[in-house]
N, C-alpha and C. Protein backbone atom coordinates (compact mmCIF):
# COMPACT_ATOMS: atom_id res chain seq x y z
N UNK A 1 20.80 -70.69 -2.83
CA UNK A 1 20.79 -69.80 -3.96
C UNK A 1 19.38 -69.65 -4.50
N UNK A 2 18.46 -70.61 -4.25
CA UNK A 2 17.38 -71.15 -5.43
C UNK A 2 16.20 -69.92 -3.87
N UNK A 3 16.64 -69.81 -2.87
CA UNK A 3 15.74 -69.54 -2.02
C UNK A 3 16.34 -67.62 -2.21
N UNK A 4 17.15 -67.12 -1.86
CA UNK A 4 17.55 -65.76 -2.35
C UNK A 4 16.92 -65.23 -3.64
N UNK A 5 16.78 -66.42 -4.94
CA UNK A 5 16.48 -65.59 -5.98
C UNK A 5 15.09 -65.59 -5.75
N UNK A 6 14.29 -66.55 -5.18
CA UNK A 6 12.77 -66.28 -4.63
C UNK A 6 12.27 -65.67 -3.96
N UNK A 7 13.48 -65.19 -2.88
CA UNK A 7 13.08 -63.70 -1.98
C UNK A 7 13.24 -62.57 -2.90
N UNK A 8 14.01 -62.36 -4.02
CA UNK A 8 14.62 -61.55 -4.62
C UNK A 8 13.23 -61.14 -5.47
N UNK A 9 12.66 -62.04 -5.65
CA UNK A 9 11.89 -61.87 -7.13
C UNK A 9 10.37 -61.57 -5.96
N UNK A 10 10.16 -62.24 -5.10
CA UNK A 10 9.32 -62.01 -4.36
C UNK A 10 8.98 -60.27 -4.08
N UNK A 11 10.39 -59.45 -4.03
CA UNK A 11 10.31 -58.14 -3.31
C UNK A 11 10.26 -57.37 -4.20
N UNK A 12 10.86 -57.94 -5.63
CA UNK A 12 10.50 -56.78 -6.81
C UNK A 12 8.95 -57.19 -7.08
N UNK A 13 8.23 -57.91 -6.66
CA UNK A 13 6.59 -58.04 -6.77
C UNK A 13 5.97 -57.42 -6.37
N UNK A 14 6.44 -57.27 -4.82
CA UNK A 14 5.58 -55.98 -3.81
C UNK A 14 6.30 -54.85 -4.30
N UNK A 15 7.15 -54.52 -5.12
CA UNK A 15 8.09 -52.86 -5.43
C UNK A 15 6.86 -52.35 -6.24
N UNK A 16 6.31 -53.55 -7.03
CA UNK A 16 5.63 -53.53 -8.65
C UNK A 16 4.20 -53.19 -8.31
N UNK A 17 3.61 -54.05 -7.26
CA UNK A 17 2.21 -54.03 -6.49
C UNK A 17 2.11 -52.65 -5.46
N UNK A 18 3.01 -51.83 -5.04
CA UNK A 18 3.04 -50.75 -3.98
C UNK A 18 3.33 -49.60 -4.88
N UNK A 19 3.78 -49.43 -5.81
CA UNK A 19 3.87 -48.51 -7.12
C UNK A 19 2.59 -48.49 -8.03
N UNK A 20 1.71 -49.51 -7.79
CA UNK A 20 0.49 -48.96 -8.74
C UNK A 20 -0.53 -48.91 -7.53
N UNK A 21 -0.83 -48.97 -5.97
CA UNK A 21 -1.55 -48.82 -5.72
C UNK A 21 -1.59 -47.12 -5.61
N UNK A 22 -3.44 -46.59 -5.39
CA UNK A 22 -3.75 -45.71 -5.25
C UNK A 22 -3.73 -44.74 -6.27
N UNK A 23 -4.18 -45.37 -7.30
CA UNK A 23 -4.42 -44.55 -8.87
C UNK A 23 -5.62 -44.05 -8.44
N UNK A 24 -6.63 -43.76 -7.53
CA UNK A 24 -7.33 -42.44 -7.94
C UNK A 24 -7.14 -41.67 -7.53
N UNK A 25 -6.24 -41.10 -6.83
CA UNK A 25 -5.66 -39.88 -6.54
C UNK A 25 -5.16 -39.32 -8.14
N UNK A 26 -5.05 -40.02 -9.47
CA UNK A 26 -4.35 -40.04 -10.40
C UNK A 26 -5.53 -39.36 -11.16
N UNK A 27 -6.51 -40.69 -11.42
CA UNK A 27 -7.94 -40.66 -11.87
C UNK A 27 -9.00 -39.81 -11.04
N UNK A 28 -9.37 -38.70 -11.15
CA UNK A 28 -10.38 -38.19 -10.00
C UNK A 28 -11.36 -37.30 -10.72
N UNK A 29 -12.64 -38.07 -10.83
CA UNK A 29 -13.92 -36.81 -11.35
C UNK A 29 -13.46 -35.39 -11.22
N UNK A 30 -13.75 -34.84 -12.83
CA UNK A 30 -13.46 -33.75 -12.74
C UNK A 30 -14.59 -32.79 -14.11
N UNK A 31 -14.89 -31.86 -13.71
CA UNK A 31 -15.30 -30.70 -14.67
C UNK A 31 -14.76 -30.50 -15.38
N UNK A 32 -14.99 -29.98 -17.00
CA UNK A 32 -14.07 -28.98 -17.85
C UNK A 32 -15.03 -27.40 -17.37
N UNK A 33 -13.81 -26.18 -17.07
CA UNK A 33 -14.49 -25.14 -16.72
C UNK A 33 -15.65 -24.88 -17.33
N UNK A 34 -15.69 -24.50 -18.61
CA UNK A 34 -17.49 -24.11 -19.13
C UNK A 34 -17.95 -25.07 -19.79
N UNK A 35 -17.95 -26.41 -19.55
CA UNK A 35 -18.64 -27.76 -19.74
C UNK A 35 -20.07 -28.02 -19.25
N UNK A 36 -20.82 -29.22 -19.09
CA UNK A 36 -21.58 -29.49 -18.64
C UNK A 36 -21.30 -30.29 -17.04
N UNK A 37 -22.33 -30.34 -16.16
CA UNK A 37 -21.99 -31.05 -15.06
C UNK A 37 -23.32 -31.22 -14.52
N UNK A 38 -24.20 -32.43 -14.65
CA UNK A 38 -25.20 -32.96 -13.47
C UNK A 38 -25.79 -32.53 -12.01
N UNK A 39 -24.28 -31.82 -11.54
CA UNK A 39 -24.42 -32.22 -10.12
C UNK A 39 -24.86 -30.96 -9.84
N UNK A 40 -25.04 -30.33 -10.75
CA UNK A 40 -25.78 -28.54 -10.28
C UNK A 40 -27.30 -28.54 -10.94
N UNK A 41 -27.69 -27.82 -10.67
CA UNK A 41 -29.57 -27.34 -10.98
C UNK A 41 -29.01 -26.95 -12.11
N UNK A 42 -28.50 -26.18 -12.65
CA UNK A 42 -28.43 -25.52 -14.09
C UNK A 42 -27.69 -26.20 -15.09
N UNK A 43 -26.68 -27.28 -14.82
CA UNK A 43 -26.03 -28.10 -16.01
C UNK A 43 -24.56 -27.28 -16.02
N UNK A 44 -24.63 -26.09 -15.29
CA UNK A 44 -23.27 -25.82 -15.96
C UNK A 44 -21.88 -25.80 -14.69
N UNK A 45 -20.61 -26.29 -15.19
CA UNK A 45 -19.65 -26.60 -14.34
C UNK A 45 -19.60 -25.42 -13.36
N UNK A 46 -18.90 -24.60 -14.47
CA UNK A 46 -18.71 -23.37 -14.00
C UNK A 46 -19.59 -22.26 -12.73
N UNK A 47 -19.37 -22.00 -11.37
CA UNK A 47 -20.05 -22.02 -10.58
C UNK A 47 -19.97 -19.88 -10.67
N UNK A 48 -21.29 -19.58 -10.49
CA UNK A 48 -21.25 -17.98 -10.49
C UNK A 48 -20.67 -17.90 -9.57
N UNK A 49 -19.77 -15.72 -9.54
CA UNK A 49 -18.79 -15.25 -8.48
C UNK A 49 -19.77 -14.84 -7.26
N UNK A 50 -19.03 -15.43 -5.94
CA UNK A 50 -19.78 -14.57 -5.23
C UNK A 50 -20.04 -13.30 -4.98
N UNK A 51 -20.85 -12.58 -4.42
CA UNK A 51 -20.77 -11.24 -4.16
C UNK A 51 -19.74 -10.93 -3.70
N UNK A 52 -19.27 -9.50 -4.10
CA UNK A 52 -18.24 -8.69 -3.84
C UNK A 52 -17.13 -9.43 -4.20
N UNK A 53 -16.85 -10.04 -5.07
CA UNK A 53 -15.66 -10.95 -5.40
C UNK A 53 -14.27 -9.72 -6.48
N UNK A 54 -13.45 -9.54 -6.01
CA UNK A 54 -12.46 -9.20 -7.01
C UNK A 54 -11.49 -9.72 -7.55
N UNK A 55 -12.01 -9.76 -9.11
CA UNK A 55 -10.95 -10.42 -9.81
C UNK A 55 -9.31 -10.45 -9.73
N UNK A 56 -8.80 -11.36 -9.76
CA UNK A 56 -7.60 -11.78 -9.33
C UNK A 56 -6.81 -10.87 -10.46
N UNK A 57 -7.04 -9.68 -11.29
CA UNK A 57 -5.99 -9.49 -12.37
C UNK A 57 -6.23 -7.89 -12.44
N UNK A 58 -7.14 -7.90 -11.26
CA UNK A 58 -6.87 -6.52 -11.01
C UNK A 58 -5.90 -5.06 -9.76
N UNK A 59 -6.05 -4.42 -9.49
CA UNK A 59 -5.48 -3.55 -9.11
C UNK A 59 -5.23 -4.29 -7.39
N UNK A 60 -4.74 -4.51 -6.62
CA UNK A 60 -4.73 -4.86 -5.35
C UNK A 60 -4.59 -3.47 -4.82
N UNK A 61 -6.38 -3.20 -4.62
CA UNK A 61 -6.65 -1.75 -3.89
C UNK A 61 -6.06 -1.61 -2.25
N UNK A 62 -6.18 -2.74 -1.21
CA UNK A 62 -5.32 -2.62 -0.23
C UNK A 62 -3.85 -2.19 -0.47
N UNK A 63 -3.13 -2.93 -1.39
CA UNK A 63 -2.03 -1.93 -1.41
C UNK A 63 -1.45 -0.49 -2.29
N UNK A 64 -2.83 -0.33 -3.07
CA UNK A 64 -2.85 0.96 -3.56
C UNK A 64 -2.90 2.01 -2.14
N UNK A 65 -3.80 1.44 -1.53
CA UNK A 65 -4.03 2.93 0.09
C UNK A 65 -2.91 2.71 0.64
N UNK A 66 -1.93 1.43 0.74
CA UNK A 66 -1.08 1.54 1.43
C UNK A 66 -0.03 2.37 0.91
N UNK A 67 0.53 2.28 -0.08
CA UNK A 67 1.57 2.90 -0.98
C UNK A 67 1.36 4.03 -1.65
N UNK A 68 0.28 4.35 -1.83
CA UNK A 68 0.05 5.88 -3.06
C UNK A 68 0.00 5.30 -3.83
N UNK A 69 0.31 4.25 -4.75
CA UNK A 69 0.72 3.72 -5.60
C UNK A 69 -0.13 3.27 -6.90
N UNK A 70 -0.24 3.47 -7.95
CA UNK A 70 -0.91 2.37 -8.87
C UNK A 70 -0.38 1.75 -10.00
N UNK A 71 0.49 0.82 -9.54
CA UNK A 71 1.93 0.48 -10.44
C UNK A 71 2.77 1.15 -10.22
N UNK A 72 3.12 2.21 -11.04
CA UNK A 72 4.91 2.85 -10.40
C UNK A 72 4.00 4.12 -10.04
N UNK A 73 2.87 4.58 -10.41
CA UNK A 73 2.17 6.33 -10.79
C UNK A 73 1.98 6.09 -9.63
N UNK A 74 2.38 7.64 -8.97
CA UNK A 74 1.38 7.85 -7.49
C UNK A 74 0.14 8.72 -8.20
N UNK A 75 -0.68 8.59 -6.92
CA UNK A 75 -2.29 8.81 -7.38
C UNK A 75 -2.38 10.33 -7.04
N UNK A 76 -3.32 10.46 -7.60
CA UNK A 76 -3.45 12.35 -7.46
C UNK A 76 -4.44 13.08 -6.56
N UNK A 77 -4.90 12.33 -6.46
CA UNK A 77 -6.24 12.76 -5.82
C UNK A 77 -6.11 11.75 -4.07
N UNK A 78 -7.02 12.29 -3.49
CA UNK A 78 -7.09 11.54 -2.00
C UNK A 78 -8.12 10.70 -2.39
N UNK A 79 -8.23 9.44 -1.59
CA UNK A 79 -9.41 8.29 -1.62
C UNK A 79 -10.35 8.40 -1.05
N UNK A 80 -10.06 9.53 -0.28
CA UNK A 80 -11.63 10.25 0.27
C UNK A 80 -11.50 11.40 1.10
N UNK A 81 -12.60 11.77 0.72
CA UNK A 81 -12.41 13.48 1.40
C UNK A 81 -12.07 14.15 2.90
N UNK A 82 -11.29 15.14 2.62
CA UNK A 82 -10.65 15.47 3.82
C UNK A 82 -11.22 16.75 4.15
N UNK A 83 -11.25 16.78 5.41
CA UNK A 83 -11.87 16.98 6.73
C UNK A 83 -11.13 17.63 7.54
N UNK A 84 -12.01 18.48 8.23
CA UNK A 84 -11.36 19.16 9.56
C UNK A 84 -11.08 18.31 10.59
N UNK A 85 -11.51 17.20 10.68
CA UNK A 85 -10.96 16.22 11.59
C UNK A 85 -9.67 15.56 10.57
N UNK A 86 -9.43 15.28 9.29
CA UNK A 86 -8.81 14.55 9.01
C UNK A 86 -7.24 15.27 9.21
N UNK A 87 -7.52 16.64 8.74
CA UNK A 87 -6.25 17.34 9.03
C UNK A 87 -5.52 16.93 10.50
N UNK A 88 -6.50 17.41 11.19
CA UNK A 88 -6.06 17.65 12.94
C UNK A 88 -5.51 16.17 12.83
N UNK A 89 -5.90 15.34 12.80
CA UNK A 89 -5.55 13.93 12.86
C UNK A 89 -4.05 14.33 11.78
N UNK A 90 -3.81 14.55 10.70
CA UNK A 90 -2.50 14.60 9.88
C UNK A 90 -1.77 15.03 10.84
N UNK A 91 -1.93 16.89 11.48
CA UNK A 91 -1.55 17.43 11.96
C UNK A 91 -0.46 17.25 13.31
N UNK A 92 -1.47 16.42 14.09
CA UNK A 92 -1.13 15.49 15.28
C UNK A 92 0.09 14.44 15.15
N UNK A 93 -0.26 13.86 14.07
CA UNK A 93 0.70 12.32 13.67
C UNK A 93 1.83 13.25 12.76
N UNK A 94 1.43 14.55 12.00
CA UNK A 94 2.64 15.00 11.37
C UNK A 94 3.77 15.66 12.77
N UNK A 95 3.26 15.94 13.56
CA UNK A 95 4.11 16.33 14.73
C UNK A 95 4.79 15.94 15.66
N UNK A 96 4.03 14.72 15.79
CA UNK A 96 4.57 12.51 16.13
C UNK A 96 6.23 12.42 15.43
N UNK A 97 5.52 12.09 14.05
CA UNK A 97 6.46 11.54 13.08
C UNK A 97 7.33 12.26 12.48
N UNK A 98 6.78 13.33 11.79
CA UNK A 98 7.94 13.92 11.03
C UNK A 98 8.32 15.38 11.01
N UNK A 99 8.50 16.18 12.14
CA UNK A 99 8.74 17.35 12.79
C UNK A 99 10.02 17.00 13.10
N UNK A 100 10.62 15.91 13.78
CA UNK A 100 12.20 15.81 14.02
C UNK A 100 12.99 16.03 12.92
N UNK A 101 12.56 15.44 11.59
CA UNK A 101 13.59 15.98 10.43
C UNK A 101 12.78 16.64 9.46
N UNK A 102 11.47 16.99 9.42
CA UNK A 102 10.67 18.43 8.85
C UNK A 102 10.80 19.35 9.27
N UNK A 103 10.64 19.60 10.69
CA UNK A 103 10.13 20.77 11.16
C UNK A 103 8.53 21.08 11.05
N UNK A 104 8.63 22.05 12.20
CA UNK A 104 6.92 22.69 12.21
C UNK A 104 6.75 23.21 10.92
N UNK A 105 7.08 23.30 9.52
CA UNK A 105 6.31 24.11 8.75
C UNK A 105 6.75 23.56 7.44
N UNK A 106 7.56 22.28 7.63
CA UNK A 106 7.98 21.64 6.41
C UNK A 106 9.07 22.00 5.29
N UNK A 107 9.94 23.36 6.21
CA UNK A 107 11.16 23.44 5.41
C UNK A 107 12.41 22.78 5.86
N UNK A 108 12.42 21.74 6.55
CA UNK A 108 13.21 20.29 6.52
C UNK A 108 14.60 20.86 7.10
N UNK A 109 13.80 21.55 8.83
CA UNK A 109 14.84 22.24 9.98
C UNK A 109 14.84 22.02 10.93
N UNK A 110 14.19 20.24 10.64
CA UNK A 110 14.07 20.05 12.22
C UNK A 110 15.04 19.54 13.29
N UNK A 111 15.01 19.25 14.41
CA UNK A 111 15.98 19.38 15.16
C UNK A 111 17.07 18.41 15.13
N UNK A 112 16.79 17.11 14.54
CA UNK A 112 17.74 16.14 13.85
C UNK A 112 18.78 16.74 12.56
N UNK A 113 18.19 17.67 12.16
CA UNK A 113 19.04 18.07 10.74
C UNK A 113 20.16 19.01 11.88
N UNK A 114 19.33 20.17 12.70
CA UNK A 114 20.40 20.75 13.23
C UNK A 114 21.63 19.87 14.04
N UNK A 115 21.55 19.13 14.12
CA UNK A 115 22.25 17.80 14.58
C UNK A 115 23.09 17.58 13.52
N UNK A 116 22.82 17.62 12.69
CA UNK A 116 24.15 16.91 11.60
C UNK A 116 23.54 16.15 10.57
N UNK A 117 22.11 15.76 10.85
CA UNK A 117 21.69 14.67 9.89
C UNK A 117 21.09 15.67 8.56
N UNK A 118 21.51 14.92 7.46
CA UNK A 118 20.92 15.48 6.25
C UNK A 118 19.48 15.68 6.13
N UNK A 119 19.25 17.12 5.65
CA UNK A 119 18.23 18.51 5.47
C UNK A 119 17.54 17.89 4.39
N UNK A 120 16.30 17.21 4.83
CA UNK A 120 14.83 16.65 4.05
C UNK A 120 14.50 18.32 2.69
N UNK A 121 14.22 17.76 1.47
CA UNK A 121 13.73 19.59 0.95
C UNK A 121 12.21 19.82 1.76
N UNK A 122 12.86 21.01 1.33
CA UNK A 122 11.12 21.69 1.86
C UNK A 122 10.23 21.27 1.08
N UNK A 123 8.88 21.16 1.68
CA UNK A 123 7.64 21.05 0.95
C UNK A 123 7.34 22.16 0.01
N UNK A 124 7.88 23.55 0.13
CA UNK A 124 6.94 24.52 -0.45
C UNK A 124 8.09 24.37 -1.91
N UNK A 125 9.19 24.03 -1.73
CA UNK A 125 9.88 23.97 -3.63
C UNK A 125 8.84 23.15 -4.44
N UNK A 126 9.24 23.75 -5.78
CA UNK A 126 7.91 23.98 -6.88
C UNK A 126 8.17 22.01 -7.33
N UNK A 127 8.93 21.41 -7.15
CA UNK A 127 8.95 20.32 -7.45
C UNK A 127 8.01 19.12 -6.29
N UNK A 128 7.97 19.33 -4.99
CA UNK A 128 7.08 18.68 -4.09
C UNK A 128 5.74 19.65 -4.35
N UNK A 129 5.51 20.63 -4.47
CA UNK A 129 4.29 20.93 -4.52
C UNK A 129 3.68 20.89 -5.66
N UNK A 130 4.22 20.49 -7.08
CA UNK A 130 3.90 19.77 -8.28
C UNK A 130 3.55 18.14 -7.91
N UNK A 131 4.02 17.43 -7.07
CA UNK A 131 3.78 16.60 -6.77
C UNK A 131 2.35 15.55 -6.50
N UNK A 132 2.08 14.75 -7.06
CA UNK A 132 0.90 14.04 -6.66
C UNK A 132 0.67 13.74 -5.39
N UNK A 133 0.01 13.59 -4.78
CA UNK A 133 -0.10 13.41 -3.10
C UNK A 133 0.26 12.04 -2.90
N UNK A 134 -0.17 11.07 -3.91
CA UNK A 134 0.60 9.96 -3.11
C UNK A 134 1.88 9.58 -3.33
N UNK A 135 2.80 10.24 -4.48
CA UNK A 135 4.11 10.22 -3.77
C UNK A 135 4.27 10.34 -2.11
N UNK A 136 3.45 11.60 -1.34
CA UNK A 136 4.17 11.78 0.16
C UNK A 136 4.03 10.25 0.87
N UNK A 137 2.56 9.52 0.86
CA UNK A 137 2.21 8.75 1.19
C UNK A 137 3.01 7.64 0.53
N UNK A 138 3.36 7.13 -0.50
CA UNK A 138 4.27 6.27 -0.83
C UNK A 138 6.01 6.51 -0.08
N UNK A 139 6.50 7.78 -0.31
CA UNK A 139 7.65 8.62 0.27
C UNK A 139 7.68 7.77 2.04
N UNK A 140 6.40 7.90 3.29
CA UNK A 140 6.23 7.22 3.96
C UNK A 140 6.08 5.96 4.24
N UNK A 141 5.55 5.39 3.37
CA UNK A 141 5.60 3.93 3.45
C UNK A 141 7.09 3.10 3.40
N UNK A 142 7.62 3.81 2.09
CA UNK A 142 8.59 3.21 1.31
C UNK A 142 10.29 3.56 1.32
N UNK A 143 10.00 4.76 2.28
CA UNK A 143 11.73 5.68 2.71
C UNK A 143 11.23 6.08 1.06
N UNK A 144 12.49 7.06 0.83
CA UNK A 144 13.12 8.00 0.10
C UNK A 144 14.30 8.64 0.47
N UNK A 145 15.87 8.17 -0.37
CA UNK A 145 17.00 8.96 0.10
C UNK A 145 17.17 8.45 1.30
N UNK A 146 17.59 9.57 2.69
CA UNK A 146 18.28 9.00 3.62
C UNK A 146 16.65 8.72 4.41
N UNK A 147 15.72 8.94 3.61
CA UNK A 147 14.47 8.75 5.02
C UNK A 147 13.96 7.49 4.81
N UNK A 148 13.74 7.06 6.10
CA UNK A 148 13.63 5.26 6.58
C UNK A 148 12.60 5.27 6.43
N UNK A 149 12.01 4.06 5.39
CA UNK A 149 10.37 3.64 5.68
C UNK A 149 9.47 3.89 7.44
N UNK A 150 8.83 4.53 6.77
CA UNK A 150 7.48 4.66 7.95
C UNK A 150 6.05 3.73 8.48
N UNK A 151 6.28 2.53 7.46
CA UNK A 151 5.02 1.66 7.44
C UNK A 151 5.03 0.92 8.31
N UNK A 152 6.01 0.78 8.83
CA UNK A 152 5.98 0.12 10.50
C UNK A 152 5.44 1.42 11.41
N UNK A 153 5.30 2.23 11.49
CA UNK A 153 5.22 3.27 12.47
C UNK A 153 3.85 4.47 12.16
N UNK A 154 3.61 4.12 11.37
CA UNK A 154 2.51 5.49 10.81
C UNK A 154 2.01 4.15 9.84
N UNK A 155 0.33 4.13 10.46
CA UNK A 155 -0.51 3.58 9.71
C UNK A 155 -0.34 4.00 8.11
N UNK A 156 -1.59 3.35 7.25
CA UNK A 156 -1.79 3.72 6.45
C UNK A 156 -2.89 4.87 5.99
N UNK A 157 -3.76 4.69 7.24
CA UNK A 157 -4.99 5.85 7.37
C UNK A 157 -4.25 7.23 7.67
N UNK A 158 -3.22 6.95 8.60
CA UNK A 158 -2.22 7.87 9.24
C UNK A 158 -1.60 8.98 8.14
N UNK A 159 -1.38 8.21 6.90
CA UNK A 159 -0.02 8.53 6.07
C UNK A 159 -0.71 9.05 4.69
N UNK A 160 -2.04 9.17 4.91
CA UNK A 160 -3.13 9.87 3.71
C UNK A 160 -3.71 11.15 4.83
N UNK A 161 -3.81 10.94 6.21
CA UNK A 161 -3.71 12.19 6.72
C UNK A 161 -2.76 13.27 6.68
N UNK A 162 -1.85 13.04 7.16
CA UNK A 162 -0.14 13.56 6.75
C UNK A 162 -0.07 14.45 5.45
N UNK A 163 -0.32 13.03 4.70
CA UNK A 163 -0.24 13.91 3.36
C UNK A 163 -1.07 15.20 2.92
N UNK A 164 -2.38 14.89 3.82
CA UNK A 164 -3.15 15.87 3.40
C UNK A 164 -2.82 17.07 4.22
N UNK A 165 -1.93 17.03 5.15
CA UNK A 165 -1.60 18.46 6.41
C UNK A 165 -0.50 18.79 5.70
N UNK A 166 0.44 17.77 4.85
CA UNK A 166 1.58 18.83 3.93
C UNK A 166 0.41 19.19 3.03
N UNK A 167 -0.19 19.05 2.18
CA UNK A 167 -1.14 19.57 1.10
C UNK A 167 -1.43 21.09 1.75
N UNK A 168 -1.85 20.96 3.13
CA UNK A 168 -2.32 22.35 3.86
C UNK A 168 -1.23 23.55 3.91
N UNK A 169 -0.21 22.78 4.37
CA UNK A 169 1.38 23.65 4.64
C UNK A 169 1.95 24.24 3.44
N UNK A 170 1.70 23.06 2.17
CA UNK A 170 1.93 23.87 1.13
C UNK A 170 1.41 24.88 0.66
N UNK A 171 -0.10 24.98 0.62
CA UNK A 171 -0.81 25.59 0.22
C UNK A 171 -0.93 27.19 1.20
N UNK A 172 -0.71 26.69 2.83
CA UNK A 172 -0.68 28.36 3.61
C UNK A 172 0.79 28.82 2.80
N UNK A 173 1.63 28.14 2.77
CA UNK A 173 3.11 28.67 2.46
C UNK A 173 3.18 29.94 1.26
N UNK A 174 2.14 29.50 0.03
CA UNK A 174 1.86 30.10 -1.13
C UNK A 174 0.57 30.93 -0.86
N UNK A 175 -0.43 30.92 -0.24
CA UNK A 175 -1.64 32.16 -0.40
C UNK A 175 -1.30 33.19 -0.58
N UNK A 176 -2.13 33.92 -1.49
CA UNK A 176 -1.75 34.71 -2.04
C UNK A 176 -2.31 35.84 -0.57
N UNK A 177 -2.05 36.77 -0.40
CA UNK A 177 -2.89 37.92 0.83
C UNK A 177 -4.69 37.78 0.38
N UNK A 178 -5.14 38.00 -0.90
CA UNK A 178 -6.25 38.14 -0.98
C UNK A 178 -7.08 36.99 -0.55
N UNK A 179 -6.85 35.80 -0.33
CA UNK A 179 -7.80 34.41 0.38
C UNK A 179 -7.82 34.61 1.97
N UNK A 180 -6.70 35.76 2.51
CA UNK A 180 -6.86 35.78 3.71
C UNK A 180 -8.19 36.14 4.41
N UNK A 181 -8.75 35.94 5.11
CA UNK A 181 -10.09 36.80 5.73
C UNK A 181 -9.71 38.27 6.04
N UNK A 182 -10.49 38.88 6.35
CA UNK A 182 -10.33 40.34 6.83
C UNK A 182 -9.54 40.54 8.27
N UNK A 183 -11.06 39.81 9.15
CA UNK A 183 -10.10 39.41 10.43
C UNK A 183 -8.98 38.76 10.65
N UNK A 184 -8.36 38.26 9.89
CA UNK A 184 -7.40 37.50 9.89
C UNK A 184 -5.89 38.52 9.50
N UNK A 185 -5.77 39.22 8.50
CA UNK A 185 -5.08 40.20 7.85
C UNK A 185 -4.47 41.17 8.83
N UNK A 186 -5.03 41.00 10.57
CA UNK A 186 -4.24 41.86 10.83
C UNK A 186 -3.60 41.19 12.15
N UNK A 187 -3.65 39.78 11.86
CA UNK A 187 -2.44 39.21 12.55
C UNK A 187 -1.64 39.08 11.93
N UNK A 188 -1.04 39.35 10.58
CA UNK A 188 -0.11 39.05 10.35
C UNK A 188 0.70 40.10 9.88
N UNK A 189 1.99 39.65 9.76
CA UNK A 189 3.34 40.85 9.61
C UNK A 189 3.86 40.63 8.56
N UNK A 190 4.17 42.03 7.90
CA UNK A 190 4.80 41.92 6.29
C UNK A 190 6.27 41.74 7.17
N UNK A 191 7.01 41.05 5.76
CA UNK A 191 8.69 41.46 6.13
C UNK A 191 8.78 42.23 4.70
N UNK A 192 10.10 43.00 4.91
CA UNK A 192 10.45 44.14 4.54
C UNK A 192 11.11 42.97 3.19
């Protein structure tokens, strides 16, 4: 009995001795942020940002280009200027991607709708062409209605091109005759 309670008391010793080792993981030199500190040339804790550093409480611009997005607002403007290459590039990837349920001209006839699948609206109604441009680009990323996210499939460089070739479609859809060129005016046909 007298030898049990001495093993007994023995093991709550090492329970007692293995529970306080390794207090400086507990205790460990430390700075107060705008304190003083030795261990720098200037005295102060606080270490300057590096270049090009962005603050953690601002806008996460990667996923602004990805989404249109800046919080719930889509953005109005493009993030950079578009181009006769940038179109052709929309143009190309708009004919890729979304001609099966757009159509060539964006009144939402393309050959999936004649199929049975539900009729995307047209671009040229006064409510998409009121539209900020990065709704389209968010619209792609993010689905809308029956249309399936595109951000697996159409970059994000892709989907600010796009947007900018509906911007184009909308805009031929509405010209007025007088922006036409001269030479141009007599390819085309009135309807009655």
């Amino acid at each position: 009995m007298k030898s049990s309670t001495c093993c007994i008391a023995v093991c709550a010793l090492l329970v007692m001795m293995l529970t306080g080792c390794r207090r400086e993981m507990f205790v460990q030199p430390r700075s107060n942020p705008l304190g003083e500190n030795n261990n720098y040339s200037d005295g102060a804790a606080s270490r300057p940002l590096p270049p090009h550093a962005v603050p953690n409480d601002q806008t996460n611009l990667e996923e602004v280009f990805d989404t249109g997005l800046i919080g719930t607002n889509p953005i109005a403007e493009f993030p950079y200027p578009i181009t006769r290459t940038v179109l052709e590039r929309g143009k190309q990837r708009f004919e890729i991607a979304c001609i099966p349920c757009h159509g060539r001209t964006g009144e939402g006839d393309g050959i999936v709708v004649q199929r049975g699948f539900p009729a995307p609206p047209s671009y040229g109604i006064p409510r998409l062409r009121e539209m900020p441009v990065g709704h389209f680009v968010n619209v792609m990323a993010r689905g809308y209605g029956v249309m399936f996210p595109q951000a697996e499939r159409v970059t994000p460089d892709d989907r600010w091109a796009i947007a900018a070739y509906i911007r184009a479609l909308q805009l031929s859809q509405a010209a007025p005759l007088a922006v036409v060129p001269e030479a141009d005016k007599s390819q085309l046909t009135s309807t009655p």
